[in-house]
PDB file of N, CA and C in Angstrom:
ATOM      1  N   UNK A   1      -7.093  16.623  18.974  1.00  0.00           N
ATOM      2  CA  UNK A   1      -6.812  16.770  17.559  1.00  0.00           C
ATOM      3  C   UNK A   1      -8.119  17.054  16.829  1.00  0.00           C
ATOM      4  N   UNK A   2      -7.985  18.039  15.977  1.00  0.00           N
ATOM      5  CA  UNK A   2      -9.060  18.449  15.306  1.00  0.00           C
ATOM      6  C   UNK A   2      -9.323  17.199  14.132  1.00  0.00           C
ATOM      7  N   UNK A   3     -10.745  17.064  14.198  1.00  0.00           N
ATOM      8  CA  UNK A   3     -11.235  15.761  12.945  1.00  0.00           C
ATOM      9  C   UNK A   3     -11.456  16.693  11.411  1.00  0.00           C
ATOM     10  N   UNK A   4     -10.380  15.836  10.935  1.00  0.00           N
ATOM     11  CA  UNK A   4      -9.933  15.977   9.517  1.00  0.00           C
ATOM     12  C   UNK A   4     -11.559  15.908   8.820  1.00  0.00           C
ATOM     13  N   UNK A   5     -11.793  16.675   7.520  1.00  0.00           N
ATOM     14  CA  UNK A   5     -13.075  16.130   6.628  1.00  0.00           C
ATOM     15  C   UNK A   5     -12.533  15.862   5.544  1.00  0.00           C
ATOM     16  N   UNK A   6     -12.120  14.430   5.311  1.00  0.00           N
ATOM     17  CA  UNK A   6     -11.871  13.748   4.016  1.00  0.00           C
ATOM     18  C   UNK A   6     -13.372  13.323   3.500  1.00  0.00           C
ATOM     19  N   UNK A   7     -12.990  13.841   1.952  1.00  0.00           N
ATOM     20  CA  UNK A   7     -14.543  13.930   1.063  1.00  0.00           C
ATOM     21  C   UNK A   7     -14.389  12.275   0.488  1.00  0.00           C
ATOM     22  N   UNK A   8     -15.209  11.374   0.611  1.00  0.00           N
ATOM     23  CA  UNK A   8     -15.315  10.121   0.395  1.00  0.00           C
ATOM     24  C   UNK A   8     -15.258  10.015  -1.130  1.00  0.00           C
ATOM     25  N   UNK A   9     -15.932  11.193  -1.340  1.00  0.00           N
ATOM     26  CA  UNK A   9     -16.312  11.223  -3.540  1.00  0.00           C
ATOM     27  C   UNK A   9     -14.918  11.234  -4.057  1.00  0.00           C
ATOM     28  N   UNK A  10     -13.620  11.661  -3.123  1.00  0.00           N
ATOM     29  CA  UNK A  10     -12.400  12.213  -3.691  1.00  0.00           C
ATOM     30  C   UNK A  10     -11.368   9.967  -3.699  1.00  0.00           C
ATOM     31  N   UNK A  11     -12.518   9.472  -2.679  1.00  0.00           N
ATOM     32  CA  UNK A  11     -11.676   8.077  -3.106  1.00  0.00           C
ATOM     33  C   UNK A  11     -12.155   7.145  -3.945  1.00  0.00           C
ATOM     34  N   UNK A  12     -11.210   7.514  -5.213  1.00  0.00           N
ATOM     35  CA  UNK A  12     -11.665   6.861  -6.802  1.00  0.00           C
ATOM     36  C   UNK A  12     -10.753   6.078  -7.739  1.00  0.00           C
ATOM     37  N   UNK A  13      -9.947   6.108  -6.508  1.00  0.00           N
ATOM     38  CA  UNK A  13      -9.354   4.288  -7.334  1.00  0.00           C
ATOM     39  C   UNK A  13      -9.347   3.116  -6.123  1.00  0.00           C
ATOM     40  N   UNK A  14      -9.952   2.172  -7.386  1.00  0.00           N
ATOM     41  CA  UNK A  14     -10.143   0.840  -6.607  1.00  0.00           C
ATOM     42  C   UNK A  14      -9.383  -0.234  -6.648  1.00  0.00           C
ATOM     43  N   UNK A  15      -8.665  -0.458  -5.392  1.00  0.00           N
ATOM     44  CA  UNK A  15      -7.507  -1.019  -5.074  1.00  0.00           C
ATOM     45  C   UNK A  15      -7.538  -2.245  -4.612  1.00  0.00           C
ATOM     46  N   UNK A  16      -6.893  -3.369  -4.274  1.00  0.00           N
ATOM     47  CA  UNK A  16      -7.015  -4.749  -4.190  1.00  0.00           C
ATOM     48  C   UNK A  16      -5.855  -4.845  -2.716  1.00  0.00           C
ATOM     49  N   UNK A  17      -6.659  -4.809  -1.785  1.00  0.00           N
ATOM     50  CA  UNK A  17      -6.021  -5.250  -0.645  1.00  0.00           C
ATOM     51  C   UNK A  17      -5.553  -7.111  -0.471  1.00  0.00           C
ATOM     52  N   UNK A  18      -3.969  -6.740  -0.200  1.00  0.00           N
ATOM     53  CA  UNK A  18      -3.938  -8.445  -0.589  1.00  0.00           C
ATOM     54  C   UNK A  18      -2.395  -8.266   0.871  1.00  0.00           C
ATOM     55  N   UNK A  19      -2.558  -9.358   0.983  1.00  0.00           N
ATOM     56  CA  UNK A  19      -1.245  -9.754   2.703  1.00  0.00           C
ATOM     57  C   UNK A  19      -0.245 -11.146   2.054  1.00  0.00           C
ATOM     58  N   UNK A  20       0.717 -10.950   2.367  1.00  0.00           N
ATOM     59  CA  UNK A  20       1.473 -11.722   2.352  1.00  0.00           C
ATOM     60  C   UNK A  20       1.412 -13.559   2.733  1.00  0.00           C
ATOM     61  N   UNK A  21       1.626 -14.375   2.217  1.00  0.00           N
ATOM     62  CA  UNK A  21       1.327 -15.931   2.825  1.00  0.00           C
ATOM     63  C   UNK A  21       2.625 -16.686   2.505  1.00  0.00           C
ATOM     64  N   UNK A  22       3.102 -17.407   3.148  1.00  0.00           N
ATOM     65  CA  UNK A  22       4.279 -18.260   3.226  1.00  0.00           C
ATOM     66  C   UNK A  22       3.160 -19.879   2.813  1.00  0.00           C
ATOM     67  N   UNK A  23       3.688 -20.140   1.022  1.00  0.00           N
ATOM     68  CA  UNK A  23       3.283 -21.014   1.012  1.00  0.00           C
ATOM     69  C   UNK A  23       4.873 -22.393   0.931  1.00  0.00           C
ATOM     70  N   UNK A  24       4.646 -23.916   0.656  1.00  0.00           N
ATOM     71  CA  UNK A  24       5.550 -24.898   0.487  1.00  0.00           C
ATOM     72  C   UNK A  24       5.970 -24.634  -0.947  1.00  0.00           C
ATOM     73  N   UNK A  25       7.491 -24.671  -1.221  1.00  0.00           N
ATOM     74  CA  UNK A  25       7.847 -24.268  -2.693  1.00  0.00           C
ATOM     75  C   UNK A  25       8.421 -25.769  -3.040  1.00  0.00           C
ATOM     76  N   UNK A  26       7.912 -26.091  -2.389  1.00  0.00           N
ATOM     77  CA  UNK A  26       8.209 -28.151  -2.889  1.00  0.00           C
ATOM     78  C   UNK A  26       9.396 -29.008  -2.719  1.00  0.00           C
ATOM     79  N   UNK A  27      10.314 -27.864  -2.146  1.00  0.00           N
ATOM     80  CA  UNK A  27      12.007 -28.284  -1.871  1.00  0.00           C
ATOM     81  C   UNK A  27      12.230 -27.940  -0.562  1.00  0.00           C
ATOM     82  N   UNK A  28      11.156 -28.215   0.141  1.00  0.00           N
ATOM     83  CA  UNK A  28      11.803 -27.576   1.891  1.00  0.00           C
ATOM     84  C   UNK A  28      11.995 -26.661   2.034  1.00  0.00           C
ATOM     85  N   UNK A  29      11.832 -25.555   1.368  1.00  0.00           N
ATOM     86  CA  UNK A  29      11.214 -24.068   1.408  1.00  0.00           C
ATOM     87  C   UNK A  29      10.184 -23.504   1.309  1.00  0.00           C
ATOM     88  N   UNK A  30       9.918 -22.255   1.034  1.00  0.00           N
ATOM     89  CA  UNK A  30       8.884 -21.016   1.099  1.00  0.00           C
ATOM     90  C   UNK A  30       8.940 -20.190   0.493  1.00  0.00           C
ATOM     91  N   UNK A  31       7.811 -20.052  -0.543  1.00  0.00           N
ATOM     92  CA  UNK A  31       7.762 -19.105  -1.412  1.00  0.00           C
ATOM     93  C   UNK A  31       6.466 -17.950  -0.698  1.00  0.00           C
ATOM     94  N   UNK A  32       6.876 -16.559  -0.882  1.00  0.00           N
ATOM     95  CA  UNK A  32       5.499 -15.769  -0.296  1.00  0.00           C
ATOM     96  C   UNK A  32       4.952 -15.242  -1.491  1.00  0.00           C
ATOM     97  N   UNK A  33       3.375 -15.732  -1.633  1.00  0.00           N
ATOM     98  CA  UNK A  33       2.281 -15.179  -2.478  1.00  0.00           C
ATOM     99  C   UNK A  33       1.822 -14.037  -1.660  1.00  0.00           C
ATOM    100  N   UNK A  34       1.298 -13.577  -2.133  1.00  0.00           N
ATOM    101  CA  UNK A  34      -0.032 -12.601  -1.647  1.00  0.00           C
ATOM    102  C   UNK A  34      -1.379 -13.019  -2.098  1.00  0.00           C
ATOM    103  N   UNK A  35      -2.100 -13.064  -0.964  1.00  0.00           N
ATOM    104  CA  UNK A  35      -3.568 -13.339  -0.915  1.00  0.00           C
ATOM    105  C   UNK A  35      -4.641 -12.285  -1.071  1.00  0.00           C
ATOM    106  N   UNK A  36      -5.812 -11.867  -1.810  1.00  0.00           N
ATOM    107  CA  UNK A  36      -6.500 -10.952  -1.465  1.00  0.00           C
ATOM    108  C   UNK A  36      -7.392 -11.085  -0.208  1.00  0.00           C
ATOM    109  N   UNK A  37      -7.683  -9.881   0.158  1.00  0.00           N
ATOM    110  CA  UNK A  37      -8.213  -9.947   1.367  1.00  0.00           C
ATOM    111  C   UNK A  37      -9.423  -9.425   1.289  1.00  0.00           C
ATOM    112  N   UNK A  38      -9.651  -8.331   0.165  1.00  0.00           N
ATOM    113  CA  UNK A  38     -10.668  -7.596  -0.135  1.00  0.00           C
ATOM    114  C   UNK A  38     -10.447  -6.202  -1.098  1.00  0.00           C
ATOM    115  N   UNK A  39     -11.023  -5.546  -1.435  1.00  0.00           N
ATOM    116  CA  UNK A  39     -11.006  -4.036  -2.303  1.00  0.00           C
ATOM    117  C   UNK A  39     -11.231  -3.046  -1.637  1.00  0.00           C
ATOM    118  N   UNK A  40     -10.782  -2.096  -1.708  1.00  0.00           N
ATOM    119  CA  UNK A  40     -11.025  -0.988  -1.222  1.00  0.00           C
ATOM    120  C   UNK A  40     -11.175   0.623  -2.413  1.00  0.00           C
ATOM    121  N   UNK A  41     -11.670   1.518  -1.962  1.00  0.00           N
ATOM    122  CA  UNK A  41     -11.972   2.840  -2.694  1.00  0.00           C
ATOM    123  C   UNK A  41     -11.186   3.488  -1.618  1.00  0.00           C
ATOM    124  N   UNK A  42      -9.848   4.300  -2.620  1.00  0.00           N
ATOM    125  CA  UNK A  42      -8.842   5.023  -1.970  1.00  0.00           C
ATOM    126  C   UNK A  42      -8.302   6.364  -2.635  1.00  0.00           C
ATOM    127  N   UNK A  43      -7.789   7.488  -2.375  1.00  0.00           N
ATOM    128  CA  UNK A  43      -7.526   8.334  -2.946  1.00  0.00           C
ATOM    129  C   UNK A  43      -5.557   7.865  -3.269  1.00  0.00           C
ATOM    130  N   UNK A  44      -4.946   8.042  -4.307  1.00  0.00           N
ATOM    131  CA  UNK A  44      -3.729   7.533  -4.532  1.00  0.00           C
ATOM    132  C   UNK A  44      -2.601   8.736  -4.950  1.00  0.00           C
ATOM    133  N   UNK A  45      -1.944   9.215  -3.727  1.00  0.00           N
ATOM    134  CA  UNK A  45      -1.192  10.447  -4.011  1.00  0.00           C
ATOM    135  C   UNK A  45       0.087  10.588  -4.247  1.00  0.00           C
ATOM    136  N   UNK A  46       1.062  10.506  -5.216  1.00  0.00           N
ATOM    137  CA  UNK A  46       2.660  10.403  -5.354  1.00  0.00           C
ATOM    138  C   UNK A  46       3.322  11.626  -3.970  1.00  0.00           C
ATOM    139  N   UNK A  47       4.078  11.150  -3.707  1.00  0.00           N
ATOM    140  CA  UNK A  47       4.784  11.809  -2.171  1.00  0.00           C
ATOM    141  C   UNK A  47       6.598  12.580  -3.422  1.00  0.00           C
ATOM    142  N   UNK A  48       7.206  11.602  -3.063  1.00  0.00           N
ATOM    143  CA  UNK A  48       8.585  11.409  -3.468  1.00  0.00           C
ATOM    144  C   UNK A  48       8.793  10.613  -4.548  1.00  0.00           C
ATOM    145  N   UNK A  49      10.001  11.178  -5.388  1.00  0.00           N
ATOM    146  CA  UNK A  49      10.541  10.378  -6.240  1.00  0.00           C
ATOM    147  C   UNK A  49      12.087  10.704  -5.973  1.00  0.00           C
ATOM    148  N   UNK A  50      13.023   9.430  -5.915  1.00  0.00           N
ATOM    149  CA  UNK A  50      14.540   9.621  -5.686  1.00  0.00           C
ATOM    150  C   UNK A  50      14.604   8.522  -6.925  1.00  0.00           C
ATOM    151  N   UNK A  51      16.032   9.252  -7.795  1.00  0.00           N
ATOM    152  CA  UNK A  51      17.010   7.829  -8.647  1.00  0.00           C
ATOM    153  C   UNK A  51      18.127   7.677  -7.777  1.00  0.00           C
ATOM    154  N   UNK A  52      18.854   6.781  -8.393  1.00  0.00           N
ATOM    155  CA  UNK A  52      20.033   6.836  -7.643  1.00  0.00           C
ATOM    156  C   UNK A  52      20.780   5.305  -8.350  1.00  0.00           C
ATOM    157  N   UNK A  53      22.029   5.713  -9.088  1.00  0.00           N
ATOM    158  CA  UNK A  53      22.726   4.756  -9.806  1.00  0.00           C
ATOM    159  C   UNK A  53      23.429   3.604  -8.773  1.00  0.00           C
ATOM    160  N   UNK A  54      23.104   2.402  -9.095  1.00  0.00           N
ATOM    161  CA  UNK A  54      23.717   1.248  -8.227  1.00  0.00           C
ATOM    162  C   UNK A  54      23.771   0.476  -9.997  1.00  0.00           C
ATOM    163  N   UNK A  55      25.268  -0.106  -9.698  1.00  0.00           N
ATOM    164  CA  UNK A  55      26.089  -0.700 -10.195  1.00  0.00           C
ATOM    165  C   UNK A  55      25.749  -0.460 -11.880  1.00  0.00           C
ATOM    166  N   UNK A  56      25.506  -1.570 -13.138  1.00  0.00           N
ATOM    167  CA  UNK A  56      25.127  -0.921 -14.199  1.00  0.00           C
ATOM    168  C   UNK A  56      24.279   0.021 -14.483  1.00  0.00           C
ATOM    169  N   UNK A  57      23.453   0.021 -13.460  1.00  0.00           N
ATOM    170  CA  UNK A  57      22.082   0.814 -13.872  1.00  0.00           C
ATOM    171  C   UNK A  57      21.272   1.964 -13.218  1.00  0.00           C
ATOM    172  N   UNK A  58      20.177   2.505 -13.535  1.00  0.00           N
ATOM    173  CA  UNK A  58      19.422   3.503 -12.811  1.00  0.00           C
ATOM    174  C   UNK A  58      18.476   2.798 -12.061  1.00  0.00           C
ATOM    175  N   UNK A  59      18.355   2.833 -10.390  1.00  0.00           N
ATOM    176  CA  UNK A  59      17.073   2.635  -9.617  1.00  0.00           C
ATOM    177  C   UNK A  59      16.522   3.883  -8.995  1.00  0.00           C
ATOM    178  N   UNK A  60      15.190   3.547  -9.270  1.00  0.00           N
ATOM    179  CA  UNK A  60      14.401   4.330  -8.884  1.00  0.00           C
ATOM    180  C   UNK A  60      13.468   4.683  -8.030  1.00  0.00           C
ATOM    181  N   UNK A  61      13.263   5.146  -6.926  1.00  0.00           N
ATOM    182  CA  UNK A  61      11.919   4.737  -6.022  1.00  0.00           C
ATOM    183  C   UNK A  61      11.297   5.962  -5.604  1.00  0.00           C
ATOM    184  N   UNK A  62       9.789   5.416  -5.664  1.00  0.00           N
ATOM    185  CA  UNK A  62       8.664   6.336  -6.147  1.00  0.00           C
ATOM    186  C   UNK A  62       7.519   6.251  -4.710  1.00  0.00           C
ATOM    187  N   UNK A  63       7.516   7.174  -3.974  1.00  0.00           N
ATOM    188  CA  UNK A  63       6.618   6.528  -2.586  1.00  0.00           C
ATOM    189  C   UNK A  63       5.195   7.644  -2.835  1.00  0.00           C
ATOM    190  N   UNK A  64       4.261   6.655  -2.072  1.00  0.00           N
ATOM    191  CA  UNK A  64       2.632   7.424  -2.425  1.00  0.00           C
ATOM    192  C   UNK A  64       2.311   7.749  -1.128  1.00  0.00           C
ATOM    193  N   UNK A  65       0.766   8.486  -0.890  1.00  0.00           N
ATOM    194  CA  UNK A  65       0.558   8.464   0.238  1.00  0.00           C
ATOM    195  C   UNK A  65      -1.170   7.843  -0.248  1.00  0.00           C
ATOM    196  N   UNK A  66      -1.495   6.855   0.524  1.00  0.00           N
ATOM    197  CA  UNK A  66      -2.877   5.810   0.261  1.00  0.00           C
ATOM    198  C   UNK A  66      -4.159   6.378   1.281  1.00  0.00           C
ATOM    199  N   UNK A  67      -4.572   7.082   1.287  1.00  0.00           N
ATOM    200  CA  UNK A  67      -6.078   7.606   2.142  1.00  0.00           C
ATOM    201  C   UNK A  67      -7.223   6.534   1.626  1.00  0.00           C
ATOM    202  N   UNK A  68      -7.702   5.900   2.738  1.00  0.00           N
ATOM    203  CA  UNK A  68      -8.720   4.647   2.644  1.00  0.00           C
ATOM    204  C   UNK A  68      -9.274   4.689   3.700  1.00  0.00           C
ATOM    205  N   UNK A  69     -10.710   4.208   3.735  1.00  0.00           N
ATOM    206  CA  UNK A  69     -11.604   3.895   4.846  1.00  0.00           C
ATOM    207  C   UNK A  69     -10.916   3.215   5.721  1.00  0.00           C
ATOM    208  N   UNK A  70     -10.698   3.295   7.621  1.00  0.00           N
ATOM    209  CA  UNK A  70      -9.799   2.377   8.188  1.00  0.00           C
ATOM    210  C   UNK A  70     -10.667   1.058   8.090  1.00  0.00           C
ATOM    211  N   UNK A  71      -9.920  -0.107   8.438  1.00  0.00           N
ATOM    212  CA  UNK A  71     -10.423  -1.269   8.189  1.00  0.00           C
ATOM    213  C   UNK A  71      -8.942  -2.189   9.879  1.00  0.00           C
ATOM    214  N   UNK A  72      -9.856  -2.644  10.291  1.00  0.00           N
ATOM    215  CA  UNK A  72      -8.777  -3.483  11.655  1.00  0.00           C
ATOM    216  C   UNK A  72      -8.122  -4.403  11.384  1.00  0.00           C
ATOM    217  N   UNK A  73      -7.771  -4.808   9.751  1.00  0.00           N
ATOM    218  CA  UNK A  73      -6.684  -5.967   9.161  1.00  0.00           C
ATOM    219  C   UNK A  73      -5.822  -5.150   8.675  1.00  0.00           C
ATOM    220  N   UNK A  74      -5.705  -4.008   8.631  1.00  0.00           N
ATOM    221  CA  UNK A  74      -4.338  -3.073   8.209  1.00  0.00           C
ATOM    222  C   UNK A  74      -3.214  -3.174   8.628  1.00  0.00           C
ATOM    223  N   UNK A  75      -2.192  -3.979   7.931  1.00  0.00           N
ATOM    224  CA  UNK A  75      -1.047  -3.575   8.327  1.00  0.00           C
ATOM    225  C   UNK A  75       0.282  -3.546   7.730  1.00  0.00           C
ATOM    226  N   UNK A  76       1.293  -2.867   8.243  1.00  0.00           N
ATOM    227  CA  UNK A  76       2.602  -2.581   7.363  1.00  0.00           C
ATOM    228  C   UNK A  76       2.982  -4.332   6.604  1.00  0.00           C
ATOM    229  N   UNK A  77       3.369  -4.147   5.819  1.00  0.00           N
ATOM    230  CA  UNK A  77       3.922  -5.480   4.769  1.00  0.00           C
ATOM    231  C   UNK A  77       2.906  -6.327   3.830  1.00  0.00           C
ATOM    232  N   UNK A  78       1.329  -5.427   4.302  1.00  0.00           N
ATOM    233  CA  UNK A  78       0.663  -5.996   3.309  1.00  0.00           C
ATOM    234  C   UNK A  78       0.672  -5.397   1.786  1.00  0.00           C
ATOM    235  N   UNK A  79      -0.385  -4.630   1.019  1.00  0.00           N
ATOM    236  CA  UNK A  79      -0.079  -4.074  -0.127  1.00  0.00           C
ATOM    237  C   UNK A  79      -1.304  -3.820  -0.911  1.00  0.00           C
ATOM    238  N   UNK A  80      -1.355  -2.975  -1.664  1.00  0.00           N
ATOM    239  CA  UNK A  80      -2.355  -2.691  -2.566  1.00  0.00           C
ATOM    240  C   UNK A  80      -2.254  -2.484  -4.152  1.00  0.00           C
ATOM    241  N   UNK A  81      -2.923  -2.851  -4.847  1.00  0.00           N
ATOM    242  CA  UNK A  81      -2.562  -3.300  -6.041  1.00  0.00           C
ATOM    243  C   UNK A  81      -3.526  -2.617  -6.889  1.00  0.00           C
ATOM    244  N   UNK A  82      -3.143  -1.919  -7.874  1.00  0.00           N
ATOM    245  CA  UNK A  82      -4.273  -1.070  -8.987  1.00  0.00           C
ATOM    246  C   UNK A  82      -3.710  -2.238 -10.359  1.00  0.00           C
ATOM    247  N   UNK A  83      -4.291  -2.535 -10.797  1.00  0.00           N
ATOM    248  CA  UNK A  83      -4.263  -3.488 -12.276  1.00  0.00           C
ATOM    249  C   UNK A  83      -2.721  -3.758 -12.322  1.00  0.00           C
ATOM    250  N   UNK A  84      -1.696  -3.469 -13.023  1.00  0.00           N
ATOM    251  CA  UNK A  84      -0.047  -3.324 -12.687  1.00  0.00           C
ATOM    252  C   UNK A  84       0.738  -3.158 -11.760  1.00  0.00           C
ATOM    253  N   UNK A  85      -0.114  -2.169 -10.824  1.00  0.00           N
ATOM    254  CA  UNK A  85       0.685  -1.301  -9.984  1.00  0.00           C
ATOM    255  C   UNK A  85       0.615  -1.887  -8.619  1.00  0.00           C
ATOM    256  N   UNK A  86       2.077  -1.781  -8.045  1.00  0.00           N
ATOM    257  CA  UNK A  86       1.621  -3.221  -6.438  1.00  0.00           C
ATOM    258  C   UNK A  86       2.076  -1.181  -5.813  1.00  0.00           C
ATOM    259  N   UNK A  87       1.847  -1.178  -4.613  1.00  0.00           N
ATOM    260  CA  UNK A  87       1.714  -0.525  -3.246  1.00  0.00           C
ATOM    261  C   UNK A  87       2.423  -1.246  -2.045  1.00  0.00           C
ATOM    262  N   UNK A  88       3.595  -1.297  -1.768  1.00  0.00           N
ATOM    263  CA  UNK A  88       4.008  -2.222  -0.118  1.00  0.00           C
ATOM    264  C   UNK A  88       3.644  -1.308   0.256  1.00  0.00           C
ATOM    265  N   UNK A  89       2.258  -1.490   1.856  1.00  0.00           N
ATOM    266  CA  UNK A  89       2.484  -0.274   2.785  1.00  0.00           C
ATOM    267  C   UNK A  89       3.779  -0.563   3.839  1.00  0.00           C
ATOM    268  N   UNK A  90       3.983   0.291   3.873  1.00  0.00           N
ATOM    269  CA  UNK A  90       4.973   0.972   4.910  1.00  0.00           C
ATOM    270  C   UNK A  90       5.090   1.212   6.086  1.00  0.00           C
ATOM    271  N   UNK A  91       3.930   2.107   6.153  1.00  0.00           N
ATOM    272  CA  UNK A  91       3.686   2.667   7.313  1.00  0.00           C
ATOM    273  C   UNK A  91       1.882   2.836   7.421  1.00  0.00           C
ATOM    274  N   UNK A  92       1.616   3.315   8.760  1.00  0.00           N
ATOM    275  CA  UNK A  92       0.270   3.190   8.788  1.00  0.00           C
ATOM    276  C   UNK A  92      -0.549   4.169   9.709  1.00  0.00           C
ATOM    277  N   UNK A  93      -1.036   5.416   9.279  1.00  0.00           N
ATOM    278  CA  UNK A  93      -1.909   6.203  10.821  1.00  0.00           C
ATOM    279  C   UNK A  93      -3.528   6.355  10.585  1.00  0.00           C
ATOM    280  N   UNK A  94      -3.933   6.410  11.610  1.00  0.00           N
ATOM    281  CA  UNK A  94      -5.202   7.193  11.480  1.00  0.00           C
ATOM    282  C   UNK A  94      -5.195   8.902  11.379  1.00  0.00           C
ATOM    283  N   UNK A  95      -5.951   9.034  10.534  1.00  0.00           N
ATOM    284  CA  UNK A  95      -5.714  10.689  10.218  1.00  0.00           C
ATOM    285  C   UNK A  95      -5.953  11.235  10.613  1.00  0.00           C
ATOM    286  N   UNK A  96      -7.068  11.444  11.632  1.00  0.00           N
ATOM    287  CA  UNK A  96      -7.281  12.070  12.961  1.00  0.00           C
ATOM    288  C   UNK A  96      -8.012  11.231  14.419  1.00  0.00           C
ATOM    289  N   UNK A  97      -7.315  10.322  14.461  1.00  0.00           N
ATOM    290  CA  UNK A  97      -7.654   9.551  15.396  1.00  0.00           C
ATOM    291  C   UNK A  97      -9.099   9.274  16.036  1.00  0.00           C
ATOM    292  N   UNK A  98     -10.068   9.176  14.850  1.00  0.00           N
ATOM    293  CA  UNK A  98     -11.368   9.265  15.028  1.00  0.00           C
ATOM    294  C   UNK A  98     -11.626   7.242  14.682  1.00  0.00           C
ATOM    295  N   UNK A  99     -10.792   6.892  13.848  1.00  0.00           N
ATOM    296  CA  UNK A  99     -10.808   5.267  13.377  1.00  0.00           C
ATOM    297  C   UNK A  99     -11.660   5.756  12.207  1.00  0.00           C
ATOM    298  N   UNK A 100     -12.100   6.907  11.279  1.00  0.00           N
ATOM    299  CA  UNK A 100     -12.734   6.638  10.185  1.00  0.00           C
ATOM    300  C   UNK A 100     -11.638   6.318   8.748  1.00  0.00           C
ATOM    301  N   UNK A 101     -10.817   6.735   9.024  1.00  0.00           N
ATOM    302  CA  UNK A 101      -9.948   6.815   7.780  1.00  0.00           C
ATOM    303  C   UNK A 101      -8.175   6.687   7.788  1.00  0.00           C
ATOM    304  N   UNK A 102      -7.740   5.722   7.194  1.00  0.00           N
ATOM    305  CA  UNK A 102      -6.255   5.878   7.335  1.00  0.00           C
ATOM    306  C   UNK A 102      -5.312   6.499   6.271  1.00  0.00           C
ATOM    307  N   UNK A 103      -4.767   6.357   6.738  1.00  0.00           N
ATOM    308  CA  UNK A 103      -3.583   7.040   6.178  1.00  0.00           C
ATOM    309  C   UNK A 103      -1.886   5.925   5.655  1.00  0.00           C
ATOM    310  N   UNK A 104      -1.824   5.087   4.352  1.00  0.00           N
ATOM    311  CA  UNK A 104      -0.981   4.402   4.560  1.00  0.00           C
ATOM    312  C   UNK A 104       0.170   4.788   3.485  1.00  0.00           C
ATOM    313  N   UNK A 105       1.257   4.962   3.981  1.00  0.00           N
ATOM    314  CA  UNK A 105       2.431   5.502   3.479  1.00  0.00           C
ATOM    315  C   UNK A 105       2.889   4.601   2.732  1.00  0.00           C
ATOM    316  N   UNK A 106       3.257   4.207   1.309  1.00  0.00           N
ATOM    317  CA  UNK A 106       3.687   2.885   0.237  1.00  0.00           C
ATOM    318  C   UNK A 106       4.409   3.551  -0.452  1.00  0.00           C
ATOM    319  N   UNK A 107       5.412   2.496  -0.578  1.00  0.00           N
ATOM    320  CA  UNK A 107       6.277   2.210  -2.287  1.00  0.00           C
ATOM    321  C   UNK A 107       6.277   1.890  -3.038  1.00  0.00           C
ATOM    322  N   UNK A 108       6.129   2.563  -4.314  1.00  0.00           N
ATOM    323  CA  UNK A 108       5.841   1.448  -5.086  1.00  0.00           C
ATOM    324  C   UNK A 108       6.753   0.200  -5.724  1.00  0.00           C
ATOM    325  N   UNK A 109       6.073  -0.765  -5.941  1.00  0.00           N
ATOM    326  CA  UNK A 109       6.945  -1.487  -5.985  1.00  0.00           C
ATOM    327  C   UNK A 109       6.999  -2.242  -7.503  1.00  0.00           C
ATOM    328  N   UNK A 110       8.351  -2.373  -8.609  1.00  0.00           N
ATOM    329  CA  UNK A 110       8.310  -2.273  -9.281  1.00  0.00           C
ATOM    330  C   UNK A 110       9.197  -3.508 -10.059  1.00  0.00           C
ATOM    331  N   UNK A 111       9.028  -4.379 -10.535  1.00  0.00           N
ATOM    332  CA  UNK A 111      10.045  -5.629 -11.766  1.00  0.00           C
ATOM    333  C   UNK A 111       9.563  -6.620 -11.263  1.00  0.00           C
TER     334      UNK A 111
END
């Protein structure tokens, strides 16, 4: 596979890598927070947008594609967060199988 040249200057939003945690919700259950894990500088690209009416109302879902330095704590169900905006990744590749840079497929996630 030919090695991709992703321009580093082109990743300019800074994103808040954070993973899922099962904490005690005080009644013999589990509530999941998200923890940060660290920040990252990522390029943030809209893919798809579908609506689609379920029951009173309009839902909507909006998927990105996340280009970031690879990092070996990556993985699907964690998330990335711009000030408002959460990211579930999804999915997860290296972009040309060199380990410099990934590639993570998200939804955004929204209420």
């Amino acid at each position: 596979m030919a090695v991709l040249d992703v321009d580093a200057g082109r990743l300019t939003a800074r994103l808040v890598l954070e993973e899922p945690q099962a904490t005690d919700d005080g009644q013999g259950g589990a509530e999941v927070v998200f923890a940060e894990l660290g920040r990252v500088w990522a390029l943030v690209e809209p893919k798809t947008f579908a609506e689609e009416v379920k029951g009173p109302g309009l839902v909507s879902e909006v998927t990105h594609q996340v280009t970031l330095r690879a990092r070996g704590d990556l993985t699907p169900g964690q998330r990335l967060r711009k000030g408002a905006r959460v990211f579930e990744i999804m999915a997860l590749r290296d972009l040309d199988e060199t380990g410099r840079f990934a590639l993570a497929l998200c939804r955004e996630v929204t209420g």
